[in-house]
PDB file of N, CA and C in Angstrom:
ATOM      1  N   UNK A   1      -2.419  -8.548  33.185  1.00  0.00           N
ATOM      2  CA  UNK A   1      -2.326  -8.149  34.571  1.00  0.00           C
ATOM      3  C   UNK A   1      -0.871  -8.014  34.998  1.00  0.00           C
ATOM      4  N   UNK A   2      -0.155  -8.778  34.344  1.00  0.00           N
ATOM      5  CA  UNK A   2       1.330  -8.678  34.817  1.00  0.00           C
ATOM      6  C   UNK A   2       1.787  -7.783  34.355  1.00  0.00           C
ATOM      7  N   UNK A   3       1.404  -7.707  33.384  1.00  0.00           N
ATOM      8  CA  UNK A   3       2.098  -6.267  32.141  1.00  0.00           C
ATOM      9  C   UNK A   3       1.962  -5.310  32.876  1.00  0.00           C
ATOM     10  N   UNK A   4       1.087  -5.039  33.655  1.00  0.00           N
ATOM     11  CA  UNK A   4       0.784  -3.606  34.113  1.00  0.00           C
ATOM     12  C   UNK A   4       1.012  -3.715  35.468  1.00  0.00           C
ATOM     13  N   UNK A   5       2.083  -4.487  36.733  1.00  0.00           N
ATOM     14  CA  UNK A   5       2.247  -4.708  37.518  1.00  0.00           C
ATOM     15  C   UNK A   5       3.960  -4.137  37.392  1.00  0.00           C
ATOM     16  N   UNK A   6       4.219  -5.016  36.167  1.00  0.00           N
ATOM     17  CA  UNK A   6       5.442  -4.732  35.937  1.00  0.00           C
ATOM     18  C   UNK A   6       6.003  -3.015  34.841  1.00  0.00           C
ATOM     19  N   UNK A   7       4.900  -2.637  34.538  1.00  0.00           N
ATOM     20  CA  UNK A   7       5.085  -1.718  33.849  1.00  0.00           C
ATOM     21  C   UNK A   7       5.169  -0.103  35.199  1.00  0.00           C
ATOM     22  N   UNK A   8       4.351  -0.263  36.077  1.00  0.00           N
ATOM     23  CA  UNK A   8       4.242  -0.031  37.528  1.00  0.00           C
ATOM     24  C   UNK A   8       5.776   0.391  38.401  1.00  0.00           C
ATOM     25  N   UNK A   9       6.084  -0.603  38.195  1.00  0.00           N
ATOM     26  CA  UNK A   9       7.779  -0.878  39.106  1.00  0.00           C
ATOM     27  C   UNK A   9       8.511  -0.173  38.112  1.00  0.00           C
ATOM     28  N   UNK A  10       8.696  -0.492  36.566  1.00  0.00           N
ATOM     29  CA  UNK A  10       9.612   0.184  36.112  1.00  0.00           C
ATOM     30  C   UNK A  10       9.574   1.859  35.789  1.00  0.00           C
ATOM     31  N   UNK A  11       8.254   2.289  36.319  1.00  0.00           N
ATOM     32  CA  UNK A  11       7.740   3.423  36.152  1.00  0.00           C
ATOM     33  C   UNK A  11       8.040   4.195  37.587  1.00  0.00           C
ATOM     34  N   UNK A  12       8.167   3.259  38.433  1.00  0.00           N
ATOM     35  CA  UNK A  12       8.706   4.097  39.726  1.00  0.00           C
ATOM     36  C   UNK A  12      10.226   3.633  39.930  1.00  0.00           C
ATOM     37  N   UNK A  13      10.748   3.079  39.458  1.00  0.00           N
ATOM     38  CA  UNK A  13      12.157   2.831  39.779  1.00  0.00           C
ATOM     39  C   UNK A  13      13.053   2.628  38.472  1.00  0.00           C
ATOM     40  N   UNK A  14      12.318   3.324  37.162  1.00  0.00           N
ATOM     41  CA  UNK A  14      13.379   3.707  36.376  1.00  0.00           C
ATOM     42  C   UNK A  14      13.781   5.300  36.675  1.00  0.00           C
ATOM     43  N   UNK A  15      14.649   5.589  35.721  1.00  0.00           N
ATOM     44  CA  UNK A  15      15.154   7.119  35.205  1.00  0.00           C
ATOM     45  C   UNK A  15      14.021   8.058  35.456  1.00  0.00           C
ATOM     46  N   UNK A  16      14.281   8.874  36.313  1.00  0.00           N
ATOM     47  CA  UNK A  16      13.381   9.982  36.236  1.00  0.00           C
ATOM     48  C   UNK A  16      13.117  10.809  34.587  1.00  0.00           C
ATOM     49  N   UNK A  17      12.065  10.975  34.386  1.00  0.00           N
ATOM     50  CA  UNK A  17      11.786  12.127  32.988  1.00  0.00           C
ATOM     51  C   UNK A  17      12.732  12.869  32.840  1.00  0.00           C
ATOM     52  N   UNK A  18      13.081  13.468  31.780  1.00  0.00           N
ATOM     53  CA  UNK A  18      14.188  14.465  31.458  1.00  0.00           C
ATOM     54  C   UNK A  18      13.063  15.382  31.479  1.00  0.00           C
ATOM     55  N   UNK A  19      13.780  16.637  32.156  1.00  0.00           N
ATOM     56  CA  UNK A  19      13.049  17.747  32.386  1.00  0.00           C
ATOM     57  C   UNK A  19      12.938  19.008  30.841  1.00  0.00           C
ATOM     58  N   UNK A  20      11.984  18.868  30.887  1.00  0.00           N
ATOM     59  CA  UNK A  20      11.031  19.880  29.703  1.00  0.00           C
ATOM     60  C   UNK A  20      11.217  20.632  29.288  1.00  0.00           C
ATOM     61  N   UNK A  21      12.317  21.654  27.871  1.00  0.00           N
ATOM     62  CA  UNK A  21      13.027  22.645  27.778  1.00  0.00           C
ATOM     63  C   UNK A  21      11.659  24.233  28.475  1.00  0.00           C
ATOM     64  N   UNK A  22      10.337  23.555  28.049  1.00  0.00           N
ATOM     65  CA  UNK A  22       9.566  24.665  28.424  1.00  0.00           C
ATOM     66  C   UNK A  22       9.160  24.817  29.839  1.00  0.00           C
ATOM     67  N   UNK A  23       9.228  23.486  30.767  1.00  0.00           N
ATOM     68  CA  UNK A  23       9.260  23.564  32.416  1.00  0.00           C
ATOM     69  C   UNK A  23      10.073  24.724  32.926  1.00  0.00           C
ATOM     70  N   UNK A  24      11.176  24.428  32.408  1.00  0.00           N
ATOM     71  CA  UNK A  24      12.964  25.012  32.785  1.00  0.00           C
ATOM     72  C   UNK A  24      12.671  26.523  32.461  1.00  0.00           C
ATOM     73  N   UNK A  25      12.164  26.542  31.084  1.00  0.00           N
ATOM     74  CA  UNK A  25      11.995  28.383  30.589  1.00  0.00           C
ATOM     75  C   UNK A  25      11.129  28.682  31.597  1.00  0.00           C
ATOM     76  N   UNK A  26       9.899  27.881  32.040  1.00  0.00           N
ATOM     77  CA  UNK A  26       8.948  28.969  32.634  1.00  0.00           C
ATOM     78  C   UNK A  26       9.263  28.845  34.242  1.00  0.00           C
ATOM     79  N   UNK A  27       9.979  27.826  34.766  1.00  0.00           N
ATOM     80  CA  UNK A  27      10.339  28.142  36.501  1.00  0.00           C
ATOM     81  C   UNK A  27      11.778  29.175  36.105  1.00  0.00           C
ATOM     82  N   UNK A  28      12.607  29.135  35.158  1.00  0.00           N
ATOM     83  CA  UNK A  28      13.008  30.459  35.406  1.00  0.00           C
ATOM     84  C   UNK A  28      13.211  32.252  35.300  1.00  0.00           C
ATOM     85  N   UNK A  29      11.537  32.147  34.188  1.00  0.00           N
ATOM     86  CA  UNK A  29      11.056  32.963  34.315  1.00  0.00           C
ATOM     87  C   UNK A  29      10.521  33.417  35.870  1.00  0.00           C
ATOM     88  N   UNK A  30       9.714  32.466  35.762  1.00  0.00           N
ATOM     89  CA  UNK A  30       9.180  32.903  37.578  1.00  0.00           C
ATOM     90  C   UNK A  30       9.797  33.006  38.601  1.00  0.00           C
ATOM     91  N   UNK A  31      11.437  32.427  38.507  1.00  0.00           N
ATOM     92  CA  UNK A  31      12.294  33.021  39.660  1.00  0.00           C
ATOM     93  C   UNK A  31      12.645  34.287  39.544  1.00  0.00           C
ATOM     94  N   UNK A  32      12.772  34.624  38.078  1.00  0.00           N
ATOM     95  CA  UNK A  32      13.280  36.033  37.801  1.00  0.00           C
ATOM     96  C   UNK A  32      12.237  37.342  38.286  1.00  0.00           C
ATOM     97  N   UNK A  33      11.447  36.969  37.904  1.00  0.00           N
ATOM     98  CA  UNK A  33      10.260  37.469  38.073  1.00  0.00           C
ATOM     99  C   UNK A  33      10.088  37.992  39.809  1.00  0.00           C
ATOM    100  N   UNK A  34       9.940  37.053  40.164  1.00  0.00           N
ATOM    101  CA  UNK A  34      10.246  37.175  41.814  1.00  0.00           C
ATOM    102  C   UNK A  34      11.197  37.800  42.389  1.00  0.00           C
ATOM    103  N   UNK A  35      12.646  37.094  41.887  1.00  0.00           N
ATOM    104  CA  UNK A  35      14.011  38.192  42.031  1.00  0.00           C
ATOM    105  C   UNK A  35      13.740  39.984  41.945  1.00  0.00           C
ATOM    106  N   UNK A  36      12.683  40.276  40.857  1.00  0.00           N
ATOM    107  CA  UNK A  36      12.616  41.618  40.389  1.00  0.00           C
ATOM    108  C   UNK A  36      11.618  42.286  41.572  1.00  0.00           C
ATOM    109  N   UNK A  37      10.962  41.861  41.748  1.00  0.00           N
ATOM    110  CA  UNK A  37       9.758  41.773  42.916  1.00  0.00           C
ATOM    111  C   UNK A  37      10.291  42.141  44.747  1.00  0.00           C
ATOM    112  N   UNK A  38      11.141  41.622  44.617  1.00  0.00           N
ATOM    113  CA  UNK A  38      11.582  41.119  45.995  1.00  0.00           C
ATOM    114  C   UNK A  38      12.797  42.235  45.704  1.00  0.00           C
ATOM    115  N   UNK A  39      13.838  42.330  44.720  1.00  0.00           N
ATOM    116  CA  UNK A  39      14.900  43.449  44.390  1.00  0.00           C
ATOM    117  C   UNK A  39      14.850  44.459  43.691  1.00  0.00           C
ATOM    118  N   UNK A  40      14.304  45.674  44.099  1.00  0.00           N
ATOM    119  CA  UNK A  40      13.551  46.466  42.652  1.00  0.00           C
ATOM    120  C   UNK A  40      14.518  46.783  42.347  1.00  0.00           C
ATOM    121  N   UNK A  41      16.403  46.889  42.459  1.00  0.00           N
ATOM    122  CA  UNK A  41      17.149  47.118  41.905  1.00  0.00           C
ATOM    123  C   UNK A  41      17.501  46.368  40.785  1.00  0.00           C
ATOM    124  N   UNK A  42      16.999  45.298  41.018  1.00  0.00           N
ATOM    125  CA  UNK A  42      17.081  44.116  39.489  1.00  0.00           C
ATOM    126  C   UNK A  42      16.609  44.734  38.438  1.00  0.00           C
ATOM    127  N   UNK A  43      15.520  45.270  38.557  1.00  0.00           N
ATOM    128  CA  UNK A  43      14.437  45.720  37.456  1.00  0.00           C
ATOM    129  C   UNK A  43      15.116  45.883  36.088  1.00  0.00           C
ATOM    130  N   UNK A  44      16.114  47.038  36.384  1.00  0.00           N
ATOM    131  CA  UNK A  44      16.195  47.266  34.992  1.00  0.00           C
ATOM    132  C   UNK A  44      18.508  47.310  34.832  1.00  0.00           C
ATOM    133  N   UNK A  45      18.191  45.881  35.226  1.00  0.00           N
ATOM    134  CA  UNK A  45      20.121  45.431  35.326  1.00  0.00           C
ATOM    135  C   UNK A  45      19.764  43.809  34.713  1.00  0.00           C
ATOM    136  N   UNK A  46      19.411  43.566  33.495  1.00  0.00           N
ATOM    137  CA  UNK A  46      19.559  42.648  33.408  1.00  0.00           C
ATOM    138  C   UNK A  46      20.894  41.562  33.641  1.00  0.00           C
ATOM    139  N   UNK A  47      21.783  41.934  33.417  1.00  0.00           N
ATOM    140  CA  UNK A  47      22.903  41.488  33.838  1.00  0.00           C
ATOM    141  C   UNK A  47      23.696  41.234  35.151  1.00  0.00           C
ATOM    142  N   UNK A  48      22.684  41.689  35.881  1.00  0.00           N
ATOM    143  CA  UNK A  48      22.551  41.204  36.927  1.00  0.00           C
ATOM    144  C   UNK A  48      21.864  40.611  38.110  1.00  0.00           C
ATOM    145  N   UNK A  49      20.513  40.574  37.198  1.00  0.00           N
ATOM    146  CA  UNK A  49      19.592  39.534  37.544  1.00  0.00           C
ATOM    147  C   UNK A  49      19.689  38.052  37.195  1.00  0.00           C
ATOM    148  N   UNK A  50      20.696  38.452  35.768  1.00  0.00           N
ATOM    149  CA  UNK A  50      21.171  36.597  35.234  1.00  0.00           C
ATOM    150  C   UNK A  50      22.646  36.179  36.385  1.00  0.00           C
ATOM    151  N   UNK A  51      23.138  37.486  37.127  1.00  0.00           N
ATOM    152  CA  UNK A  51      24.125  36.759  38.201  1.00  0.00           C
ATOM    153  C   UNK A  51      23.359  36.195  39.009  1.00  0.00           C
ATOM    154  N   UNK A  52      22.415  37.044  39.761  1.00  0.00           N
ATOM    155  CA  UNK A  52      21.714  36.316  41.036  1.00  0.00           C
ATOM    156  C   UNK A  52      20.617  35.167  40.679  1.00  0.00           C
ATOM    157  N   UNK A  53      20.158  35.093  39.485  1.00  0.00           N
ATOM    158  CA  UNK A  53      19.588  33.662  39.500  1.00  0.00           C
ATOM    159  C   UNK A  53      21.008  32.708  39.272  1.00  0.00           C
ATOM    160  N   UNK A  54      21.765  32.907  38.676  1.00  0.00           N
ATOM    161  CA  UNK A  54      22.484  31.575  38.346  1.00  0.00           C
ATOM    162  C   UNK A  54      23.251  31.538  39.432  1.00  0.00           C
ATOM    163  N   UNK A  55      24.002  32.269  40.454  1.00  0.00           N
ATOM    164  CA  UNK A  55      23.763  32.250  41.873  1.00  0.00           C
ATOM    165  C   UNK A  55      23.175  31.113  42.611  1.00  0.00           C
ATOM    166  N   UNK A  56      21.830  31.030  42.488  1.00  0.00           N
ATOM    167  CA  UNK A  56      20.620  30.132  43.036  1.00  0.00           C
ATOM    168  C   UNK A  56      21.219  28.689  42.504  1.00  0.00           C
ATOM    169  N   UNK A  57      21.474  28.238  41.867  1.00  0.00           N
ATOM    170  CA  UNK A  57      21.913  26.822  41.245  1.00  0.00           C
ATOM    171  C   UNK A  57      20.505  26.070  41.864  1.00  0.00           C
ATOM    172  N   UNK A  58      19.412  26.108  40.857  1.00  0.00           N
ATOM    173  CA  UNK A  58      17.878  25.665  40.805  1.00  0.00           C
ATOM    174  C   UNK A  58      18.291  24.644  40.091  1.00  0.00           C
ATOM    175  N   UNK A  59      17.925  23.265  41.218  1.00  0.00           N
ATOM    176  CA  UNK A  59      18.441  21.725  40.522  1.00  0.00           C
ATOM    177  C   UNK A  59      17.017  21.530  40.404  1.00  0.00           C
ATOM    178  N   UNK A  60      16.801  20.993  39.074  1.00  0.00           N
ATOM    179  CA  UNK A  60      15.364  19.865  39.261  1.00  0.00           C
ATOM    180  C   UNK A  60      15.389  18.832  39.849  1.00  0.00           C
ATOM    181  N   UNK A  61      14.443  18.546  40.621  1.00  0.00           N
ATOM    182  CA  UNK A  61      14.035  17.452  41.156  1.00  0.00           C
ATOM    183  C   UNK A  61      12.482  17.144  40.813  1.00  0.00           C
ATOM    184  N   UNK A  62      12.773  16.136  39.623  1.00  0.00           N
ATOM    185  CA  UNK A  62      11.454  15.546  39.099  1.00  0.00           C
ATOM    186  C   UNK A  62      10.809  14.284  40.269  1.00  0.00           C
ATOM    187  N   UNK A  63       9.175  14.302  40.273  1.00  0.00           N
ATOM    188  CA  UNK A  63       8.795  13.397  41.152  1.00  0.00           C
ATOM    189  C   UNK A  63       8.243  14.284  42.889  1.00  0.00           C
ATOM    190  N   UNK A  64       8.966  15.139  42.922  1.00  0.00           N
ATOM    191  CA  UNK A  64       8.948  15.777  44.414  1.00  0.00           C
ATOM    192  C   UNK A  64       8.146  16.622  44.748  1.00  0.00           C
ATOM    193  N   UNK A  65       7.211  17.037  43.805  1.00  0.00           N
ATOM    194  CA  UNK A  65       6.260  18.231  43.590  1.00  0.00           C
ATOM    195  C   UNK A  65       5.257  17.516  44.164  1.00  0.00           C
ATOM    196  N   UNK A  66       4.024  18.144  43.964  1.00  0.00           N
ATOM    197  CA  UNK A  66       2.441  17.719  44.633  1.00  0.00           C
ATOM    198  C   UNK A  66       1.926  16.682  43.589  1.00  0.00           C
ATOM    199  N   UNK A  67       1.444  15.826  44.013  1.00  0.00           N
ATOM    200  CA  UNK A  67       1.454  14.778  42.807  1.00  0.00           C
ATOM    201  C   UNK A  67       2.282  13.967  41.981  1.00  0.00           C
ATOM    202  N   UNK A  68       3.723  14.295  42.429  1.00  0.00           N
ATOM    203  CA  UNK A  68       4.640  13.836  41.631  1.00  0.00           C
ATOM    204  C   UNK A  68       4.938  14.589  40.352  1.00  0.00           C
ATOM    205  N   UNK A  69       4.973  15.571  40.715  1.00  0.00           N
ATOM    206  CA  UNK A  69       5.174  16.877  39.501  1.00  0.00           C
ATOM    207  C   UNK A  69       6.738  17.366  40.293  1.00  0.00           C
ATOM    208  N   UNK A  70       7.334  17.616  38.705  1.00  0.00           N
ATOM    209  CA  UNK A  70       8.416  18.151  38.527  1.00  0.00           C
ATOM    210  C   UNK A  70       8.661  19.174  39.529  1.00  0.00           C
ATOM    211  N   UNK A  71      10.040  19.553  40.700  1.00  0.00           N
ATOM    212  CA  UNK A  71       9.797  20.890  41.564  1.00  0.00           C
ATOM    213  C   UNK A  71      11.304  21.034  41.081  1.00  0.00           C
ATOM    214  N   UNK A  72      11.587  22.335  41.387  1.00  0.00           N
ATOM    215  CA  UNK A  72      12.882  23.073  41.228  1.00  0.00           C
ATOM    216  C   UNK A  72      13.113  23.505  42.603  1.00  0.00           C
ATOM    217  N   UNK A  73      14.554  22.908  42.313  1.00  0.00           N
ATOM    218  CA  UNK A  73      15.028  23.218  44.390  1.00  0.00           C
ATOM    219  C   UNK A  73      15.961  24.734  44.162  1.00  0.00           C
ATOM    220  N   UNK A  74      15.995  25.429  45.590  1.00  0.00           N
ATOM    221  CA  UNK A  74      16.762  26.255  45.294  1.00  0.00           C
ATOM    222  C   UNK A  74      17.787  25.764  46.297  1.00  0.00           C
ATOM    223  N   UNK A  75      19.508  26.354  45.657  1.00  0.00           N
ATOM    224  CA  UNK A  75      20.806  25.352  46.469  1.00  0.00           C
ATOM    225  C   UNK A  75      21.376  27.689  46.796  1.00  0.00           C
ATOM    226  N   UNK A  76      21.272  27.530  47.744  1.00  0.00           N
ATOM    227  CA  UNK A  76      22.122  28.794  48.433  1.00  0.00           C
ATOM    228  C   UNK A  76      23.272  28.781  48.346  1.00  0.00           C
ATOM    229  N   UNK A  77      23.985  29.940  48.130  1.00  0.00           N
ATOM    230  CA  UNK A  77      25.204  29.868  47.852  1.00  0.00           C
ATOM    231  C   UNK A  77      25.616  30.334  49.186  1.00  0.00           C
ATOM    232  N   UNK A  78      26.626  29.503  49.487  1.00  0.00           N
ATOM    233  CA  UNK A  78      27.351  29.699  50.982  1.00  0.00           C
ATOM    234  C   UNK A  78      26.488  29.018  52.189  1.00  0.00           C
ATOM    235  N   UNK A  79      27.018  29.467  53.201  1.00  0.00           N
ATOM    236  CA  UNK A  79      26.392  29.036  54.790  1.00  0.00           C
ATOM    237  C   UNK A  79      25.346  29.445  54.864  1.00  0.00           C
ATOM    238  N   UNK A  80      24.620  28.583  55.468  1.00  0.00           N
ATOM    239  CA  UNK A  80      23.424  29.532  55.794  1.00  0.00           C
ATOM    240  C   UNK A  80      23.886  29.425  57.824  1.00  0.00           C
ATOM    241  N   UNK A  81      24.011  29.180  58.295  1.00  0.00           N
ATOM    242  CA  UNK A  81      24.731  29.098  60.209  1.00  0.00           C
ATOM    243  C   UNK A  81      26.097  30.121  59.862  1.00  0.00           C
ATOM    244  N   UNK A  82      26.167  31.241  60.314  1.00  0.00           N
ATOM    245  CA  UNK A  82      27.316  31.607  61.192  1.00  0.00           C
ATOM    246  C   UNK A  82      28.065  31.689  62.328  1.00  0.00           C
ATOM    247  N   UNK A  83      29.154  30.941  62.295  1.00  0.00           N
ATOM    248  CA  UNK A  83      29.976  30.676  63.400  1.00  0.00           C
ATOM    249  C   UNK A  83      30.412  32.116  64.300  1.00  0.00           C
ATOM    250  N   UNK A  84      30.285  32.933  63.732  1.00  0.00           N
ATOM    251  CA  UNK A  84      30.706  34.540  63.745  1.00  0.00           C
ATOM    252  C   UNK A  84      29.952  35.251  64.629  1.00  0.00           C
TER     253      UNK A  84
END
């Protein structure tokens, strides 16, 4: 009973999981994917669809998803408020 009280705590207040080389491939497939969707000029510039995702700086944040599933944040580059 203790074992699994204490196995509990160190399961919520150790190290988050290292995130999944195949998580990572397939959320940034699906940003790209979207990017192309949303920019039909992306379509056919690959080289510049790998600027505007890496642009995005998509941090994982394991734990934050529905259930405690792995989510990928997106970090905007620049302001989002103009003083202007």
């Amino acid at each position: 009973m203790s074992s699994a009280i204490i196995d509990f705590f160190r399961s919520k207040f150790g190290a988050p999981p290292p995130v999944a080389p195949i998580e990572r491939m397939m959320a940034k497939r699906w940003v790209k994917e979207r990017l192309k969707h949303m920019y039909p000029e992306l379509r056919h510039d690959p080289k510049a669809l790998e600027e505007v995702y890496q642009s995005l700086s998509l941090e994982p944040r394991p734990g934050l998803g529905k259930g405690g599933e792995m989510m990928f944040e997106v970090v905007l580059p620049g302001r989002l408020d103009s003083d202007s």
